[in-house]
Each structure stands twice: as C-alpha cells, then as structure tokens.
PDB file of N, CA and C in Angstrom:
ATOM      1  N   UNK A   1       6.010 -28.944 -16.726  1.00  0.00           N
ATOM      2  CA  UNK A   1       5.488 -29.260 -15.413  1.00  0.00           C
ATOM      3  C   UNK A   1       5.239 -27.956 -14.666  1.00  0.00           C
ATOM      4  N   UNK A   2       4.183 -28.106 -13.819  1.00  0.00           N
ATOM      5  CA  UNK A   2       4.119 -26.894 -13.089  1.00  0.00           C
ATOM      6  C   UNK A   2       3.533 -26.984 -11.767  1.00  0.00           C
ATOM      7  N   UNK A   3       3.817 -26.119 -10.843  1.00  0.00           N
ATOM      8  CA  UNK A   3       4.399 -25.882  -9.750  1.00  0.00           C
ATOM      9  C   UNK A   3       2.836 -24.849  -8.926  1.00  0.00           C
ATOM     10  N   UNK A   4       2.444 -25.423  -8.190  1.00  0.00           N
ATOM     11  CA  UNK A   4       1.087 -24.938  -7.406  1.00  0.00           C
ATOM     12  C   UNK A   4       1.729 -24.585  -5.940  1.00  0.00           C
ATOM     13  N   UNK A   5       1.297 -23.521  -5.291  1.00  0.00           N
ATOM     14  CA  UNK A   5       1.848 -23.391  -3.875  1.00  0.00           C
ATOM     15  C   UNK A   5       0.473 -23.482  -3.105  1.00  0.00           C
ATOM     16  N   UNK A   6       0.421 -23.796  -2.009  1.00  0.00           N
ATOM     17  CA  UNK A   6      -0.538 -23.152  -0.645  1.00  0.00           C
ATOM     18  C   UNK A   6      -0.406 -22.393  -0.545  1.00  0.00           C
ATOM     19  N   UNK A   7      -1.286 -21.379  -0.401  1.00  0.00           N
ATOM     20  CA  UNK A   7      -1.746 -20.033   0.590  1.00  0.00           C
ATOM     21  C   UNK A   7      -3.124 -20.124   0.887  1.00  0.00           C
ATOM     22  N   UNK A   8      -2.995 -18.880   1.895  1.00  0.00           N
ATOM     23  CA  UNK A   8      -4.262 -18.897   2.635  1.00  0.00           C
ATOM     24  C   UNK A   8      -5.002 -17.522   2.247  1.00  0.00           C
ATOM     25  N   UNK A   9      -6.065 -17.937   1.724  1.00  0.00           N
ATOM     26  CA  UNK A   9      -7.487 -16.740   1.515  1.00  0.00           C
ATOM     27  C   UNK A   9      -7.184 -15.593   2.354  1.00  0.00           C
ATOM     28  N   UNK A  10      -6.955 -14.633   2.377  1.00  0.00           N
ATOM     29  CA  UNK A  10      -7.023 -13.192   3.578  1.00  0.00           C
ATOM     30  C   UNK A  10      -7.990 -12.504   3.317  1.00  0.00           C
ATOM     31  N   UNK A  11      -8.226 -11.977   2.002  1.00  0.00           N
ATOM     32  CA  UNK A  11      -9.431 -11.092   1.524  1.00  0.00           C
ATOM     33  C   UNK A  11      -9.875 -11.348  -0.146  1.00  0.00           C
ATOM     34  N   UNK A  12     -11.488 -11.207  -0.242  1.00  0.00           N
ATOM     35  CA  UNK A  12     -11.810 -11.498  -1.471  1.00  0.00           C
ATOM     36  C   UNK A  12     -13.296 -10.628  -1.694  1.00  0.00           C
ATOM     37  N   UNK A  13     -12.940 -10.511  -3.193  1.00  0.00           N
ATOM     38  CA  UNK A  13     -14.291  -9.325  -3.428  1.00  0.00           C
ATOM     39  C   UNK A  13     -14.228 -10.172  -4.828  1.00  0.00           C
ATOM     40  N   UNK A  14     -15.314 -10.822  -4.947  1.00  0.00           N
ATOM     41  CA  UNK A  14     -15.195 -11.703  -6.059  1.00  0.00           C
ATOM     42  C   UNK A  14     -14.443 -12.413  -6.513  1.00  0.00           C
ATOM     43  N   UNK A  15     -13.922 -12.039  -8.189  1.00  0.00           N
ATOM     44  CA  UNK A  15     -13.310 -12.574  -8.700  1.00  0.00           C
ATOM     45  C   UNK A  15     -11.592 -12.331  -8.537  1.00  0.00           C
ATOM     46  N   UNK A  16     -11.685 -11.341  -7.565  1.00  0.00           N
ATOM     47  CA  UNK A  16     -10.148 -10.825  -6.848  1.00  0.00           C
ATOM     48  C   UNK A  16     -10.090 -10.725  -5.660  1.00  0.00           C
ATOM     49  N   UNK A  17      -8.551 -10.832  -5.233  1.00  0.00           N
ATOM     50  CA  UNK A  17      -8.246 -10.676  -3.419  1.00  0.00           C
ATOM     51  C   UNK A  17      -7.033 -11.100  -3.652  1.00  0.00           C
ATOM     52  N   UNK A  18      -6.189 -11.680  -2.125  1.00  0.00           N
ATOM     53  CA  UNK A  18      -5.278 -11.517  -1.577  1.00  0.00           C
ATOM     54  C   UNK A  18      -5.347 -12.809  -0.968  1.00  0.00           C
ATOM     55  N   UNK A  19      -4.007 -13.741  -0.992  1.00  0.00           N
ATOM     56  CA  UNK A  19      -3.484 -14.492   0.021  1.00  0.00           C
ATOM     57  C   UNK A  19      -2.125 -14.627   0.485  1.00  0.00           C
ATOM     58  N   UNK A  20      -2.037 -14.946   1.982  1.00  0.00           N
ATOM     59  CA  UNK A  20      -1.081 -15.014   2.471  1.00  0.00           C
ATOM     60  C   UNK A  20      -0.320 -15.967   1.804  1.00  0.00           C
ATOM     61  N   UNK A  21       1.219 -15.708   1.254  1.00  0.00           N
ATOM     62  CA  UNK A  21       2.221 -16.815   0.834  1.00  0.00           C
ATOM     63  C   UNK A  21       3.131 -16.291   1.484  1.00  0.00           C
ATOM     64  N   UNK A  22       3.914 -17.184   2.053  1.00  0.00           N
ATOM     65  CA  UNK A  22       4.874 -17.206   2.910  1.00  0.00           C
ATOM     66  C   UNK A  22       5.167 -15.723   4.202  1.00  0.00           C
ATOM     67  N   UNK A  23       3.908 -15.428   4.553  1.00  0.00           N
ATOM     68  CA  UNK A  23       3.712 -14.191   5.018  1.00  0.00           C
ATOM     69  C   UNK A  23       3.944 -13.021   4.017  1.00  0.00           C
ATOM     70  N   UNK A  24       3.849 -12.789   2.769  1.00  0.00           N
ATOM     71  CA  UNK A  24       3.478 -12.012   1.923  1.00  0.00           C
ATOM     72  C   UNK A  24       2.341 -11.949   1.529  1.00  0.00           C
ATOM     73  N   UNK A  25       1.857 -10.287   1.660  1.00  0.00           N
ATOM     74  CA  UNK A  25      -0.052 -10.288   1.185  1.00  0.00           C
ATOM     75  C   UNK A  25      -0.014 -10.284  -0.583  1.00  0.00           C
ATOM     76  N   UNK A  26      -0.145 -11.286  -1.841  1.00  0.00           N
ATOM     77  CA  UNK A  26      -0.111 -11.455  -2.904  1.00  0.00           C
ATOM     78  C   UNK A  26      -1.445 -11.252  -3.402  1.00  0.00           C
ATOM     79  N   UNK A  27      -1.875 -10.438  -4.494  1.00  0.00           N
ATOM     80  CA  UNK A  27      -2.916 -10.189  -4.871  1.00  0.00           C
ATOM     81  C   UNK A  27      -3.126 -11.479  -6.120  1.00  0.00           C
ATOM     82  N   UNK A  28      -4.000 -11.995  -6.116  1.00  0.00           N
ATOM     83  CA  UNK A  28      -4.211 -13.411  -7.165  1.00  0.00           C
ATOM     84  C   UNK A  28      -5.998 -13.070  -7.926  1.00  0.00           C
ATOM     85  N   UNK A  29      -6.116 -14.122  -8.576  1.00  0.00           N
ATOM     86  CA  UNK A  29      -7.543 -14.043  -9.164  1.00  0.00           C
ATOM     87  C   UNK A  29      -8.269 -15.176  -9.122  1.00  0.00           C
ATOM     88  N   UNK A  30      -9.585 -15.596  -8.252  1.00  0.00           N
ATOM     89  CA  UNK A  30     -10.079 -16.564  -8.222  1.00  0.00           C
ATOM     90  C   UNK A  30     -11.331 -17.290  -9.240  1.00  0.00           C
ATOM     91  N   UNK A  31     -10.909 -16.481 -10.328  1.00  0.00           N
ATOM     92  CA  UNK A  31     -11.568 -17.024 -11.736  1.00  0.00           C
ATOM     93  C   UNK A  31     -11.922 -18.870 -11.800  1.00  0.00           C
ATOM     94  N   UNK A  32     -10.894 -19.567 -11.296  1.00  0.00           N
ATOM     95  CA  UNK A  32     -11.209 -20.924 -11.338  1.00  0.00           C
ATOM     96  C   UNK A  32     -12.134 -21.479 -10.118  1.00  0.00           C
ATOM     97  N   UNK A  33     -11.859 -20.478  -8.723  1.00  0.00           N
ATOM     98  CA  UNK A  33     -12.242 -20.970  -7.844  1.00  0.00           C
ATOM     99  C   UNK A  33     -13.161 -19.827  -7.010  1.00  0.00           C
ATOM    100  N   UNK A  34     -14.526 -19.810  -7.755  1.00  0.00           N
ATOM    101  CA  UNK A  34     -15.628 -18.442  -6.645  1.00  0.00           C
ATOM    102  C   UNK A  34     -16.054 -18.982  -5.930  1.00  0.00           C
ATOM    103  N   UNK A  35     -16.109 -20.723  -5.209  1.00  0.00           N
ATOM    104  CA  UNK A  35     -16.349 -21.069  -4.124  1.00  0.00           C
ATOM    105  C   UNK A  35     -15.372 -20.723  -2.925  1.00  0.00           C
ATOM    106  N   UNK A  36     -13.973 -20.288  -2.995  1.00  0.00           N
ATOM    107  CA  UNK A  36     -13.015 -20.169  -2.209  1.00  0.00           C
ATOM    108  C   UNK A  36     -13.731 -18.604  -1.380  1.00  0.00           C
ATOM    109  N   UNK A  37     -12.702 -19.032  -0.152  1.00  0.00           N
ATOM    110  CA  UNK A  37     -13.645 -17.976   1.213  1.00  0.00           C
ATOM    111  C   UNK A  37     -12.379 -17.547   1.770  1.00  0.00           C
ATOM    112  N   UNK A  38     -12.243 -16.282   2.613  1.00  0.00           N
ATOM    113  CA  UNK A  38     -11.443 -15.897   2.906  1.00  0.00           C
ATOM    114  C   UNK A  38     -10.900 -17.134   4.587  1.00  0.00           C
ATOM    115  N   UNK A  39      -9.991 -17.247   4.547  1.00  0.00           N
ATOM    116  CA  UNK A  39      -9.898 -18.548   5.588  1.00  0.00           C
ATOM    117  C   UNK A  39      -9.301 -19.886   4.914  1.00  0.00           C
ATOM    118  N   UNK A  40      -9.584 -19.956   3.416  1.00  0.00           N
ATOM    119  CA  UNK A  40      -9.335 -21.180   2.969  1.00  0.00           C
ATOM    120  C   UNK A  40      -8.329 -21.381   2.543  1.00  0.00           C
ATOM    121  N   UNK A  41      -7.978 -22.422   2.532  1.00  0.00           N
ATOM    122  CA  UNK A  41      -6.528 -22.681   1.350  1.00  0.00           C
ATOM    123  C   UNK A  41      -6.730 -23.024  -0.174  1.00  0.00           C
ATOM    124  N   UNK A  42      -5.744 -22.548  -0.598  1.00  0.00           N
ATOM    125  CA  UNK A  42      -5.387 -22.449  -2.013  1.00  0.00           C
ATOM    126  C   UNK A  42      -4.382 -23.112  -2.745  1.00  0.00           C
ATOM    127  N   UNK A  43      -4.816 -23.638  -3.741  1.00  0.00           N
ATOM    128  CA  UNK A  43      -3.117 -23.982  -4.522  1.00  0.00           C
ATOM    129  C   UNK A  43      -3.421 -22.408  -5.407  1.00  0.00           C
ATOM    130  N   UNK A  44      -2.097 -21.732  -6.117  1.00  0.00           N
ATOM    131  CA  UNK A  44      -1.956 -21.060  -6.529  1.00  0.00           C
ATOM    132  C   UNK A  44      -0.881 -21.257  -7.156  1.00  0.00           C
ATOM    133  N   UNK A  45      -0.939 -20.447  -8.580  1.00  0.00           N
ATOM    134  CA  UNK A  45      -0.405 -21.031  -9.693  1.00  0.00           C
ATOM    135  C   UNK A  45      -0.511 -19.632 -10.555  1.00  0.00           C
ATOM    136  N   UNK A  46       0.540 -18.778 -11.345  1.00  0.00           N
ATOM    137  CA  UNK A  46       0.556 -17.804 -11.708  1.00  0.00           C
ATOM    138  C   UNK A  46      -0.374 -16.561 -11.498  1.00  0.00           C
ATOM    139  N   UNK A  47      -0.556 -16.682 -10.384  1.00  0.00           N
ATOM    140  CA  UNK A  47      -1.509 -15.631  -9.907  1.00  0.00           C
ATOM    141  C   UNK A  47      -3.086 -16.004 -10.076  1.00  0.00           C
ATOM    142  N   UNK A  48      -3.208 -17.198 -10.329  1.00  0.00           N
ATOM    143  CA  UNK A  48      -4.727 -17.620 -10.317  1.00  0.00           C
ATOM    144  C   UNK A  48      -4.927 -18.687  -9.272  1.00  0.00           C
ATOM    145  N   UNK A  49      -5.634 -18.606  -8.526  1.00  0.00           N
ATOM    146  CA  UNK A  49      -6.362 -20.380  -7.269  1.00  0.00           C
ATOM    147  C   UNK A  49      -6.942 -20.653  -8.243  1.00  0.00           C
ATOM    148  N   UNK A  50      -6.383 -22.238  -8.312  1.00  0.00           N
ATOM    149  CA  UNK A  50      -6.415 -23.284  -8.877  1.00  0.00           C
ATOM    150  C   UNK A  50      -7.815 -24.264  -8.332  1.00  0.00           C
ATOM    151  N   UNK A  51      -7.360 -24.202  -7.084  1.00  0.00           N
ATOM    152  CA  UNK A  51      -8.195 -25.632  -6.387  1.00  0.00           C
ATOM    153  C   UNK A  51      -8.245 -25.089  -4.702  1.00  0.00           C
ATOM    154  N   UNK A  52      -9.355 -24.928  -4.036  1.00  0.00           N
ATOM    155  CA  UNK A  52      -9.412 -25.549  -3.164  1.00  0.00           C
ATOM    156  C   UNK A  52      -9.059 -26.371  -2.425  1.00  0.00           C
ATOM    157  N   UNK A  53      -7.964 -26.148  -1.201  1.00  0.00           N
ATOM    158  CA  UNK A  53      -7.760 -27.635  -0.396  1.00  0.00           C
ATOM    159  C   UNK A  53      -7.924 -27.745   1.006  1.00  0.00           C
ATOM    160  N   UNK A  54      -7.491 -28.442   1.706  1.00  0.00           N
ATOM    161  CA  UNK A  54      -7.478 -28.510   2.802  1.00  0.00           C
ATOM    162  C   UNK A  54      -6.166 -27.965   3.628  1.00  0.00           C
ATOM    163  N   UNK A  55      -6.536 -27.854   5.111  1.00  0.00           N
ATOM    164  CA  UNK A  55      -5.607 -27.107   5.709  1.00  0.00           C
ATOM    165  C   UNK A  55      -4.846 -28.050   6.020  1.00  0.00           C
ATOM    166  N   UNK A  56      -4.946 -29.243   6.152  1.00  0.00           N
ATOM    167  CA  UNK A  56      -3.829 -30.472   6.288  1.00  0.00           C
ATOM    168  C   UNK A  56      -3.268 -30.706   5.045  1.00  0.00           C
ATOM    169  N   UNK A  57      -3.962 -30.840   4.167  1.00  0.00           N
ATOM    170  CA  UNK A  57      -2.890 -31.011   2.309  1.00  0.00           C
ATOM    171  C   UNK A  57      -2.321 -29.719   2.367  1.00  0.00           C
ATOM    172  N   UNK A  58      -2.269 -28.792   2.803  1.00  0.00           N
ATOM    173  CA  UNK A  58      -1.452 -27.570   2.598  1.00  0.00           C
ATOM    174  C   UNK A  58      -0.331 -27.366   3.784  1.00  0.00           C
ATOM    175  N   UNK A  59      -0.297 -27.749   4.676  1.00  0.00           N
ATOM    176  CA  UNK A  59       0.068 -27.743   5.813  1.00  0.00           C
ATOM    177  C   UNK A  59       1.175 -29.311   5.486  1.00  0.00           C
ATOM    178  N   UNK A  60       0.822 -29.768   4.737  1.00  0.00           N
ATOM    179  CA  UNK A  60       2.345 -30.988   4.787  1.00  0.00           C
ATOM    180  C   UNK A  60       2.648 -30.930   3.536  1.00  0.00           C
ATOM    181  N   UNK A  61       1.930 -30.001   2.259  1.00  0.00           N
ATOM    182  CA  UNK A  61       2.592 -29.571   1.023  1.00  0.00           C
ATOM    183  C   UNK A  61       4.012 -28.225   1.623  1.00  0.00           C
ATOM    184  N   UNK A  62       3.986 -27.804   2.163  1.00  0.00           N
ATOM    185  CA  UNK A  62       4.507 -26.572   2.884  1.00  0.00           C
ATOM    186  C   UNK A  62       5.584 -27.062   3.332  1.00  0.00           C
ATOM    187  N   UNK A  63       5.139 -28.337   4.350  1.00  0.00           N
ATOM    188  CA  UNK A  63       5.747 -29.450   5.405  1.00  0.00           C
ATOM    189  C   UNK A  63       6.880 -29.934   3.747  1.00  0.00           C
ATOM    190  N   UNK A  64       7.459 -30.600   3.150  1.00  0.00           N
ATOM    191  CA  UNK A  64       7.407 -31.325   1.994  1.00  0.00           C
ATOM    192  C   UNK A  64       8.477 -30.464   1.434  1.00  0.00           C
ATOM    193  N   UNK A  65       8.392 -28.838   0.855  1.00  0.00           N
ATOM    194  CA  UNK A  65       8.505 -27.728   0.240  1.00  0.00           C
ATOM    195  C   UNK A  65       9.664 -27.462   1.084  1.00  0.00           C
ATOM    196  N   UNK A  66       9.892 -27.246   2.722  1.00  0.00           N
ATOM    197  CA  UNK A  66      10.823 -27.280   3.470  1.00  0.00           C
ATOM    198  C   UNK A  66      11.967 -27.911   3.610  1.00  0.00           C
ATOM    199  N   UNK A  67      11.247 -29.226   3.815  1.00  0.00           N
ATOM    200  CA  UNK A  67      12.342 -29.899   3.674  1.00  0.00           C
ATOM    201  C   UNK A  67      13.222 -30.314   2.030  1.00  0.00           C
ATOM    202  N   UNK A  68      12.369 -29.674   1.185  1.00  0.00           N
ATOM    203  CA  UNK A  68      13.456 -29.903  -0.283  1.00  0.00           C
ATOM    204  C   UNK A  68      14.232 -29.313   0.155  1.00  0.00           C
ATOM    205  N   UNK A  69      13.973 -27.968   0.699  1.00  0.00           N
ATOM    206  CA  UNK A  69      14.331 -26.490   0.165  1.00  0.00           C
ATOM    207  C   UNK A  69      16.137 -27.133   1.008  1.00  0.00           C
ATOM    208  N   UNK A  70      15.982 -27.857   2.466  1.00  0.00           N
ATOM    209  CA  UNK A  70      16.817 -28.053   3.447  1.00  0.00           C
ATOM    210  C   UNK A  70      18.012 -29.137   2.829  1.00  0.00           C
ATOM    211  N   UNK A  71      17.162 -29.963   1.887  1.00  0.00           N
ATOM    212  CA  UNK A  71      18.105 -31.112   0.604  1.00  0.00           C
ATOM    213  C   UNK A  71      19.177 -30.317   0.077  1.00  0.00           C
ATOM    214  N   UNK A  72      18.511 -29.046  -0.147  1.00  0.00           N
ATOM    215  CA  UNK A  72      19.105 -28.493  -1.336  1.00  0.00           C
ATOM    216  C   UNK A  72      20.327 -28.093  -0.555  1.00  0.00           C
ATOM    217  N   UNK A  73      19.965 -27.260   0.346  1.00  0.00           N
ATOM    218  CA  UNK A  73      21.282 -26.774   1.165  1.00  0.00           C
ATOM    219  C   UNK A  73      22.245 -27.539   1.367  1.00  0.00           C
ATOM    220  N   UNK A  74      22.269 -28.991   1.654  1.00  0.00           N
ATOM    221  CA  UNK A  74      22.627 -29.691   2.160  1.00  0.00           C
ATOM    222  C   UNK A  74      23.359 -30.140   0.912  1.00  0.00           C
ATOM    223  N   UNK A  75      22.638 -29.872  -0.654  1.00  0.00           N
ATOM    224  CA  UNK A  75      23.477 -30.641  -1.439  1.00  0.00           C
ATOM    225  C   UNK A  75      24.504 -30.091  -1.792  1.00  0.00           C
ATOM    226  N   UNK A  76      24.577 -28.365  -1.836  1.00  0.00           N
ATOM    227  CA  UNK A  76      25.023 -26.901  -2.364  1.00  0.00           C
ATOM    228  C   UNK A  76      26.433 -27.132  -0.764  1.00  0.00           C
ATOM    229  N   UNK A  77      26.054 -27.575  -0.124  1.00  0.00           N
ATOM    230  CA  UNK A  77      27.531 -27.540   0.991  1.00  0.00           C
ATOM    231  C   UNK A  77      27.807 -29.056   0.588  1.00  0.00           C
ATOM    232  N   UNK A  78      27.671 -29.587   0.131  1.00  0.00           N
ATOM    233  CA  UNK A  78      28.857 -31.227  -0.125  1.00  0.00           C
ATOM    234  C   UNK A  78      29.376 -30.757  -1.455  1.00  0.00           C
ATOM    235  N   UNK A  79      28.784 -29.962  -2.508  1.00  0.00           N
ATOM    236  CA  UNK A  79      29.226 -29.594  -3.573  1.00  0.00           C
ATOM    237  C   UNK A  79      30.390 -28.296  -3.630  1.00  0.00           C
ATOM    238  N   UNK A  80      30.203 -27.785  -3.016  1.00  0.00           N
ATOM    239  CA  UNK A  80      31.029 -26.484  -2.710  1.00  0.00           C
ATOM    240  C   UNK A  80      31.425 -26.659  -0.980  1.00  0.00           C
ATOM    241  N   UNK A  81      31.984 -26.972  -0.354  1.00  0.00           N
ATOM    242  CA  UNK A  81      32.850 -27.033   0.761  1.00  0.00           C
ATOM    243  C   UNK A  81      33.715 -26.093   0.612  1.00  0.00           C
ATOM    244  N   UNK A  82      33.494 -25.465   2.170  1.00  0.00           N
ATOM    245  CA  UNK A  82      34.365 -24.080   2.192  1.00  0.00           C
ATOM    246  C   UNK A  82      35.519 -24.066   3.257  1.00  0.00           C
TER     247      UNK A  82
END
C-alpha cells in the first residue's frame, strides 16, 4: 500500500521544482503531471506528483492526516501511562 501526501506547487521549470510539504521547500519531479502549475496541489509520492487535486481534497486529506496523527498520541498515552 502506498501513501500520497498534499503539497502545494511553489516553483516549476518543467519536468522539476519544488513543493511546499508541511512548510518544507521539497524538490519532486512532475514526470506524471506537466499539467501541474505552480499554485496547485499535489499528491506526492516518492518524490514524483502523482495527480493533480484540489485545494479542498487536500485541505481535508491534511484535515484527516491530523487527526490520525492526534489517535495516535492518544493511543501511545493509554498504552504507556506515566
């Protein structure tokens, strides 16, 4: 199984550039996707955009991603109590 994130387009010179992930500037390759524009969102997936999406599917994939992340904490303190 594998695992796609959102980010956002910052800069692109073809078939290479940069998007914002989690406020980190990540250099990726848009080999799958030369319609993508700087502005857009991305799934990203070992350093390649995957797909094109929207700023609302990325914006509650993110939304989604948070709150696991907050499960987890939550499961890691009922499991280990200090």
């Amino acid at each position: 199984m594998c695992l796609a994130i959102p980010a956002q387009v910052v800069e692109k010179d073809g078939d290479k550039g940069f998007v914002n992930l989690g406020g980190s500037k990540k250099e990726i390759m848009f080999t799958f996707t030369p319609e993508a524009e700087e502005g857009d969102w991305v799934l990203i997936h070992t350093g390649f955009a995957l797909n094109v999406i929207s700023e609302e599917d990325a914006s509650e994939t993110l939304k989604l991603f948070e709150e696991l992340a907050s499960f987890e904490e939550e499961l890691d303190k009922n499991e280990n109590p200090e």
